[in-house]
C-alpha atoms as a PDB file:
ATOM      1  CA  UNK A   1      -4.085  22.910  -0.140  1.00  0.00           C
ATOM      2  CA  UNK A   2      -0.536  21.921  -1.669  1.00  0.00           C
ATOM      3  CA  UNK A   3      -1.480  18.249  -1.820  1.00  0.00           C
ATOM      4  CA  UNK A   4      -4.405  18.802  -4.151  1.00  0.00           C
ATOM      5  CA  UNK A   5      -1.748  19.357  -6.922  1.00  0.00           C
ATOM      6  CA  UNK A   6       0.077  15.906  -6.020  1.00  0.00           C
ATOM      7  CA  UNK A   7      -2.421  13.294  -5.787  1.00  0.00           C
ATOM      8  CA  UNK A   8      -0.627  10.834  -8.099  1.00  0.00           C
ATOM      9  CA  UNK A   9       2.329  11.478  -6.241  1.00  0.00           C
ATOM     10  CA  UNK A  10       0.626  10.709  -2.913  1.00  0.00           C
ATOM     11  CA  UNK A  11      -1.212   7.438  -4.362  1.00  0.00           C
ATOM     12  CA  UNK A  12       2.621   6.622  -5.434  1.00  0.00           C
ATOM     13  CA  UNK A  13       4.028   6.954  -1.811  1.00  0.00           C
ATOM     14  CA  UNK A  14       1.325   4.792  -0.435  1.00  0.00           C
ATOM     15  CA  UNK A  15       1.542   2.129  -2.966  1.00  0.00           C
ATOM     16  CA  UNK A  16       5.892   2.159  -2.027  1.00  0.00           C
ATOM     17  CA  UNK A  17       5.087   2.300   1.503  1.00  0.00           C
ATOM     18  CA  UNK A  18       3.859  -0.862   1.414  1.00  0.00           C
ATOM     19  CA  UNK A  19       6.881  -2.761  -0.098  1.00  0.00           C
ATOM     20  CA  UNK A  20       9.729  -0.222   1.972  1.00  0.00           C
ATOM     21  CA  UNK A  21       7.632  -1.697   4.783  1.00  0.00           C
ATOM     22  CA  UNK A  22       7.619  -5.089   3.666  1.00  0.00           C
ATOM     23  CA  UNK A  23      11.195  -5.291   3.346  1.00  0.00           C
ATOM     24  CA  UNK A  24      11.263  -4.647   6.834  1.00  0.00           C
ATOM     25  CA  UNK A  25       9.640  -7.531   7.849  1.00  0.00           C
ATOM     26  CA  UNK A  26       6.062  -5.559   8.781  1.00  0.00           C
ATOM     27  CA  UNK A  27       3.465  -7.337   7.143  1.00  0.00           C
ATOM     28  CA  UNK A  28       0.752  -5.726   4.969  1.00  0.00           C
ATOM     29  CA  UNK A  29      -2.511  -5.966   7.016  1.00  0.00           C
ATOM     30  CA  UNK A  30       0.094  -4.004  10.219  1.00  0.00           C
ATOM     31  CA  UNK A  31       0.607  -1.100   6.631  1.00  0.00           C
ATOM     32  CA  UNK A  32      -3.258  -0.659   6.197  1.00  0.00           C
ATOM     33  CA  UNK A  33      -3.198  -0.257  10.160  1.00  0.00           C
ATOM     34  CA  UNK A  34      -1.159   2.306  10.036  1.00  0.00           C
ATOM     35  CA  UNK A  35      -1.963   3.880   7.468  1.00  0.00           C
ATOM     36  CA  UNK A  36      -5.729   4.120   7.740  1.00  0.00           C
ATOM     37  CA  UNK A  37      -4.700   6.331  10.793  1.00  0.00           C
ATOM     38  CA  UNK A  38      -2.728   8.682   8.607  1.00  0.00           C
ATOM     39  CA  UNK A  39      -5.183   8.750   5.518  1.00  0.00           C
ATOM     40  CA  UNK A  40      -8.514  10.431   6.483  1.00  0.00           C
ATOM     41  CA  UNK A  41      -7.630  13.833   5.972  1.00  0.00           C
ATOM     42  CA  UNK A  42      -6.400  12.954   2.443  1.00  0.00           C
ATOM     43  CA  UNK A  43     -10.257  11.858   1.801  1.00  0.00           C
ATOM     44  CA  UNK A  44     -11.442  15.716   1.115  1.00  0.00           C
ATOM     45  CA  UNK A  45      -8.506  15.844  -1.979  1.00  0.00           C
ATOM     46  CA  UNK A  46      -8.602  12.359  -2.934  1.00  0.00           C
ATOM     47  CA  UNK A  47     -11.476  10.118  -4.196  1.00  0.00           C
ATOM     48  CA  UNK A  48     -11.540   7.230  -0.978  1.00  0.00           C
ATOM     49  CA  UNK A  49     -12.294   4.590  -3.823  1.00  0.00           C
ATOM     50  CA  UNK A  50      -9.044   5.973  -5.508  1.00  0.00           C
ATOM     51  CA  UNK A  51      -7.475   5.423  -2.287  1.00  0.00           C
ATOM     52  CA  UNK A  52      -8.893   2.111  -1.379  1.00  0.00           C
ATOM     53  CA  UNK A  53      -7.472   0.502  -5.050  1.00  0.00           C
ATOM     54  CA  UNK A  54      -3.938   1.632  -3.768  1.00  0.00           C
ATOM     55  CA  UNK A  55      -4.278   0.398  -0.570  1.00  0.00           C
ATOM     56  CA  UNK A  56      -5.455  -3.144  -2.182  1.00  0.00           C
ATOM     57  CA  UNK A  57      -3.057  -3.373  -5.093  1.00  0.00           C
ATOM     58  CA  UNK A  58      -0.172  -2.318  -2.932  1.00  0.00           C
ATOM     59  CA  UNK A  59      -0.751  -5.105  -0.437  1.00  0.00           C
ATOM     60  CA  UNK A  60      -1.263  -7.700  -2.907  1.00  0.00           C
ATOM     61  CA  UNK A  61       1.926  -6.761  -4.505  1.00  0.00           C
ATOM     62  CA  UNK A  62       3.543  -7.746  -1.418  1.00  0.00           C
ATOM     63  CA  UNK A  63       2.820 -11.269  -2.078  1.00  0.00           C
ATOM     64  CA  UNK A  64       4.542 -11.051  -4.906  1.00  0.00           C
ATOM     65  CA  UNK A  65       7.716  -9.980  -4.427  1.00  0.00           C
ATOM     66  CA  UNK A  66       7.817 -11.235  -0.110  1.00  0.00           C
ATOM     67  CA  UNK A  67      10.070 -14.336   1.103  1.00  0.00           C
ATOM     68  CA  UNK A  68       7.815 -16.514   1.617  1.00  0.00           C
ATOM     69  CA  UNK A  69       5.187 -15.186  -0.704  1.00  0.00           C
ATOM     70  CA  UNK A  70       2.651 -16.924  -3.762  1.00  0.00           C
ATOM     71  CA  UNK A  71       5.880 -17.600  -5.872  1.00  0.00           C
ATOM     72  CA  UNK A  72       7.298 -19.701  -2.979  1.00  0.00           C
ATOM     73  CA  UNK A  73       4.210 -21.545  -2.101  1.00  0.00           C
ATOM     74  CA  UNK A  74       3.709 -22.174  -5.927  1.00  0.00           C
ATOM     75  CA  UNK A  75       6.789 -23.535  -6.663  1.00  0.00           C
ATOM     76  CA  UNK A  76       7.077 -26.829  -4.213  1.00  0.00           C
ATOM     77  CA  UNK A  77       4.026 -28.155  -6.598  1.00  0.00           C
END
C-alpha cells in the first residue's frame, strides 16, 4: 500500500488538521469526530497508539494557540 511508505507524513497531516480546523472555528473534540471516521483503515499501517498520541497532542495544541484558549484564561490572574 502507498501509505505504508508515508506514515510520518500522515501523523503530520493529522496533527495540522487539527489547527487548519481550529482556525475555522471547529473545535477539537468535532476534529477527533471526524476524524475517527476517516482513521480505521490507517490502523493495519499505523501503530493505533502512534495514532492516538497525535490525535491527543494535536488537540491539546489547540489550546494553545485558540482565541480564547489557556493563555487567555491565564492571563486575567
Amino acid at each position: 500500500m502507498a501509505a505504508a511508505n508515508f506514515r510520518v507524513v500522515i501523523l503530520l497531516l493529522i496533527q495540522f488538521s487539527y489547527l487548519l480546523m481550529s482556525i475555522f472555528g471547529v473545535h477539537p473534540i468535532a476534529t477527533i469526530g471526524v476524524l475517527m471516521e476517516a482513521l480505521p483503515p490507517l490502523y493495519e499501517i499505523i501503530n493505533p497508539i502512534s495514532i492516538g498520541m497525535v490525535l491527543i497532542t494535536g488537540a491539546l495544541a489547540t489550546a494553545a494557540v485558540g482565541t480564547y484558549g489557556v493563555t487567555v484564561y491565564s492571563s486575567k490572574y
